[in-house]
Protein backbone atom coordinates (compact mmCIF):
# COMPACT_ATOMS: atom_id res chain seq x y z
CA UNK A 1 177.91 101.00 390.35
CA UNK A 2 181.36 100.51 390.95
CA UNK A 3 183.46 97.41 391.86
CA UNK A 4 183.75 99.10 395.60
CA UNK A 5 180.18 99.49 395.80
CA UNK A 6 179.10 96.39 395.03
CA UNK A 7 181.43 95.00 397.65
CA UNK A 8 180.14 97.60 399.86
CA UNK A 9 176.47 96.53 399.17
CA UNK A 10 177.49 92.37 399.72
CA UNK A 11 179.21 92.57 403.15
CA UNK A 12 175.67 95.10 403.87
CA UNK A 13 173.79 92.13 402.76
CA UNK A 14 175.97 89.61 404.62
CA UNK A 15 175.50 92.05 408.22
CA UNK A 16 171.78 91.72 407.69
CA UNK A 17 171.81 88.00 407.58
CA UNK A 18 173.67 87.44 410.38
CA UNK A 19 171.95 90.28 412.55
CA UNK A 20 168.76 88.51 411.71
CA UNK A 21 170.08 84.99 412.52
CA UNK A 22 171.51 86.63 416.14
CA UNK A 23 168.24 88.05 416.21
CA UNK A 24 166.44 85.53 416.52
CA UNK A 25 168.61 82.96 418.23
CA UNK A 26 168.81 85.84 420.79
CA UNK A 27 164.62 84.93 420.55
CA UNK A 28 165.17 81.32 421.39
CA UNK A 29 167.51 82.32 424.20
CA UNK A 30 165.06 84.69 425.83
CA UNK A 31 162.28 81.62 425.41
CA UNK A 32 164.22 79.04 426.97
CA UNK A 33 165.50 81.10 430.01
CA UNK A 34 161.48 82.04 430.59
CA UNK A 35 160.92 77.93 430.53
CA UNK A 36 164.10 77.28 432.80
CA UNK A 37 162.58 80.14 435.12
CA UNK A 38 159.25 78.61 434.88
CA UNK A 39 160.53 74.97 435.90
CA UNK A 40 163.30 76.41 438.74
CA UNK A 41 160.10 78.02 440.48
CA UNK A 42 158.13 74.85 440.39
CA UNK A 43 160.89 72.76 441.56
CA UNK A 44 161.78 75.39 444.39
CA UNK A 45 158.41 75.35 445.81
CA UNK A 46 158.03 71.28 445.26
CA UNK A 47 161.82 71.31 447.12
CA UNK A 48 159.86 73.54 449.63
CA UNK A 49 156.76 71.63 450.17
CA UNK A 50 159.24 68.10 450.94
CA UNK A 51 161.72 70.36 453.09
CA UNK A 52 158.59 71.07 455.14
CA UNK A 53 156.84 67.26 454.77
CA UNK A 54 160.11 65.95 456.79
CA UNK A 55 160.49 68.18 459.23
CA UNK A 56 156.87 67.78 459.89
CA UNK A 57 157.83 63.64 460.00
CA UNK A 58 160.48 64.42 461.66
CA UNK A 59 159.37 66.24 464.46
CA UNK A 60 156.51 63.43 465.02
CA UNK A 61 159.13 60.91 465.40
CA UNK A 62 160.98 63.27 468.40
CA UNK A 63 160.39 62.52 471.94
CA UNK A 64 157.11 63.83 472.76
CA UNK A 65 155.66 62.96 469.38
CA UNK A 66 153.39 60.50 468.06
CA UNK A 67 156.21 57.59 467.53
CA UNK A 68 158.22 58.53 470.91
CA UNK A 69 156.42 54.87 472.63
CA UNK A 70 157.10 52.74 470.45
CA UNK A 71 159.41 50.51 470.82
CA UNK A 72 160.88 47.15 468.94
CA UNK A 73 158.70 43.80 469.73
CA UNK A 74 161.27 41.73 467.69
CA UNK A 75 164.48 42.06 464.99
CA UNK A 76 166.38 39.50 463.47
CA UNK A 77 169.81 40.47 462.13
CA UNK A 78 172.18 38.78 460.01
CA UNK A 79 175.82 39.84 458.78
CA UNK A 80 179.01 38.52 458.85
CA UNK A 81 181.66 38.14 462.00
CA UNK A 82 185.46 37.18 460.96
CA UNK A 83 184.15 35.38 457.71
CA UNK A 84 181.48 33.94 459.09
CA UNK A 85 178.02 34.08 458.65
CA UNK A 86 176.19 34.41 462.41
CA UNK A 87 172.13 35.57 462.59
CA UNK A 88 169.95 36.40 465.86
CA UNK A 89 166.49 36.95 466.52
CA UNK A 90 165.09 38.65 469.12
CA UNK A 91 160.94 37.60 469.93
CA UNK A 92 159.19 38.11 473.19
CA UNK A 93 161.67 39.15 475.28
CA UNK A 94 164.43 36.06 474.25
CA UNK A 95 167.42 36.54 471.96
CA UNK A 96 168.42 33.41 469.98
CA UNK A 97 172.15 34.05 468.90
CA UNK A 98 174.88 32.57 467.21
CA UNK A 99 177.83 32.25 469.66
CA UNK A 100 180.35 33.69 467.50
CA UNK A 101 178.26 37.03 467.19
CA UNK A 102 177.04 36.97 470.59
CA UNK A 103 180.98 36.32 471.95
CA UNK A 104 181.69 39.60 469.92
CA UNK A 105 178.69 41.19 471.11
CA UNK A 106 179.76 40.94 474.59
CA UNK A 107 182.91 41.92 474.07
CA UNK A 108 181.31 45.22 473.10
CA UNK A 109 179.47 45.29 476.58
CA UNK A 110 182.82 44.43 478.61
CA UNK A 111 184.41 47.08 476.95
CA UNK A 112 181.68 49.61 477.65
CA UNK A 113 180.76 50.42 474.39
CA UNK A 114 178.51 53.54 473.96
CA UNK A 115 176.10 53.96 470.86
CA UNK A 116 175.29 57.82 469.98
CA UNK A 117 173.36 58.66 467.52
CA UNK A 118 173.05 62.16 466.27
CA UNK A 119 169.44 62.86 464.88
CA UNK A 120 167.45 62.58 466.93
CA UNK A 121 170.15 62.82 469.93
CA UNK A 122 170.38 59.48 471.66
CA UNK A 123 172.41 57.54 473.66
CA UNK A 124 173.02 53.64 474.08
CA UNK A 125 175.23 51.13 476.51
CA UNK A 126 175.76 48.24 474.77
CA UNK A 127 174.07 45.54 476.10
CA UNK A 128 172.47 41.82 475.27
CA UNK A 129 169.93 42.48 477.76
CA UNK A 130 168.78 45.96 477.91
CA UNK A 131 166.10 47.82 475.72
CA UNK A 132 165.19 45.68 472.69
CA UNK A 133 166.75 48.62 470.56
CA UNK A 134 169.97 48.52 472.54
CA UNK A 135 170.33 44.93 472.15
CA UNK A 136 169.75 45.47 468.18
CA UNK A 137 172.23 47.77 467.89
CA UNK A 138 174.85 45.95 469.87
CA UNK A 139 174.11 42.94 467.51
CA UNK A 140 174.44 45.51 464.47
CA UNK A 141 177.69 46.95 465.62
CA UNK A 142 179.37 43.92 466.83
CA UNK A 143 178.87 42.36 463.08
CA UNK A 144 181.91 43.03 460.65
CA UNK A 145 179.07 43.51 457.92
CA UNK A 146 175.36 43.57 458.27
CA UNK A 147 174.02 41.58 455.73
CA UNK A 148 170.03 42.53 456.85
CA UNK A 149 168.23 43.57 459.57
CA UNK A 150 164.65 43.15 459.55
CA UNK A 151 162.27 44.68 462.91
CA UNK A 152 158.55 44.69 464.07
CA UNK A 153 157.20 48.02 465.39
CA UNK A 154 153.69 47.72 467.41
């Protein structure tokens, strides 16, 4: 055979290799797209099956749900107001506040101040003796920084 033909023959030899290497990583490609497949469709449906779990909470919690009479027996919140640690607790019907927080808290009353929330839609005046929830979230909102807020439900 000649010089040419032999060369001819290697780089043959050489093509086959490599096809069958591409071959078969082309194999392992194919595999692990089937497994990524398999787990995107189980984590669709779990995705799915919590998508539906909330809205199913969710619309419990909206007015005319389960949740929709309950309201707060008692909070205690504590944060920070100009440097300041301040606390109050709210129990059967009294609120026990520090005067720095409660001076800023009604401050927020004077000035009107309106809570909205979003989801569900509500709306709250800010007040120190209103709803139990409205007087929470005055307290909240008239803290520089909430430092924790702890509640009892019935």
């Amino acid at each position: 055979m000649t010089p040419h033909g032999l060369d001819v023959q290697r780089q043959a030899a050489a093509a086959k290799r490599i096809s069958m290497v591409l071959r078969d990583r082309r194999q392992l490609a194919v595999e692990r797209a089937r497994m990524l497949s398999s787990t995107a469709f189980v984590l669709r449906a779990a995705a799915e099956a919590q998508r539906q779990r909330y809205q199913s909470d969710r619309a419990e919690r909206r007015p005319g749900g389960s949740n929709a009479t309950r309201e707060l027996l008692g909070f205690t919140v504590e944060g920070m107001v100009d440097g300041q640690p301040v606390a109050a607790h709210f129990t059967d019907g009294l609120l026990d506040c520090d005067e720095l927080l409660r001076d800023r808290a009604l401050f927020l009353v004077d000035l009107g101040e309106e809570l909205v929330y979003a989801d569900p839609p509500r709306r709250f005046e800010a007040t120190l003796s209103g709803r139990p929830v409205a007087v929470a979230l005055t307290l909240l909102r008239a803290c520089d920084r909430v430092m924790a807020f702890e509640f009892d439900l019935p």
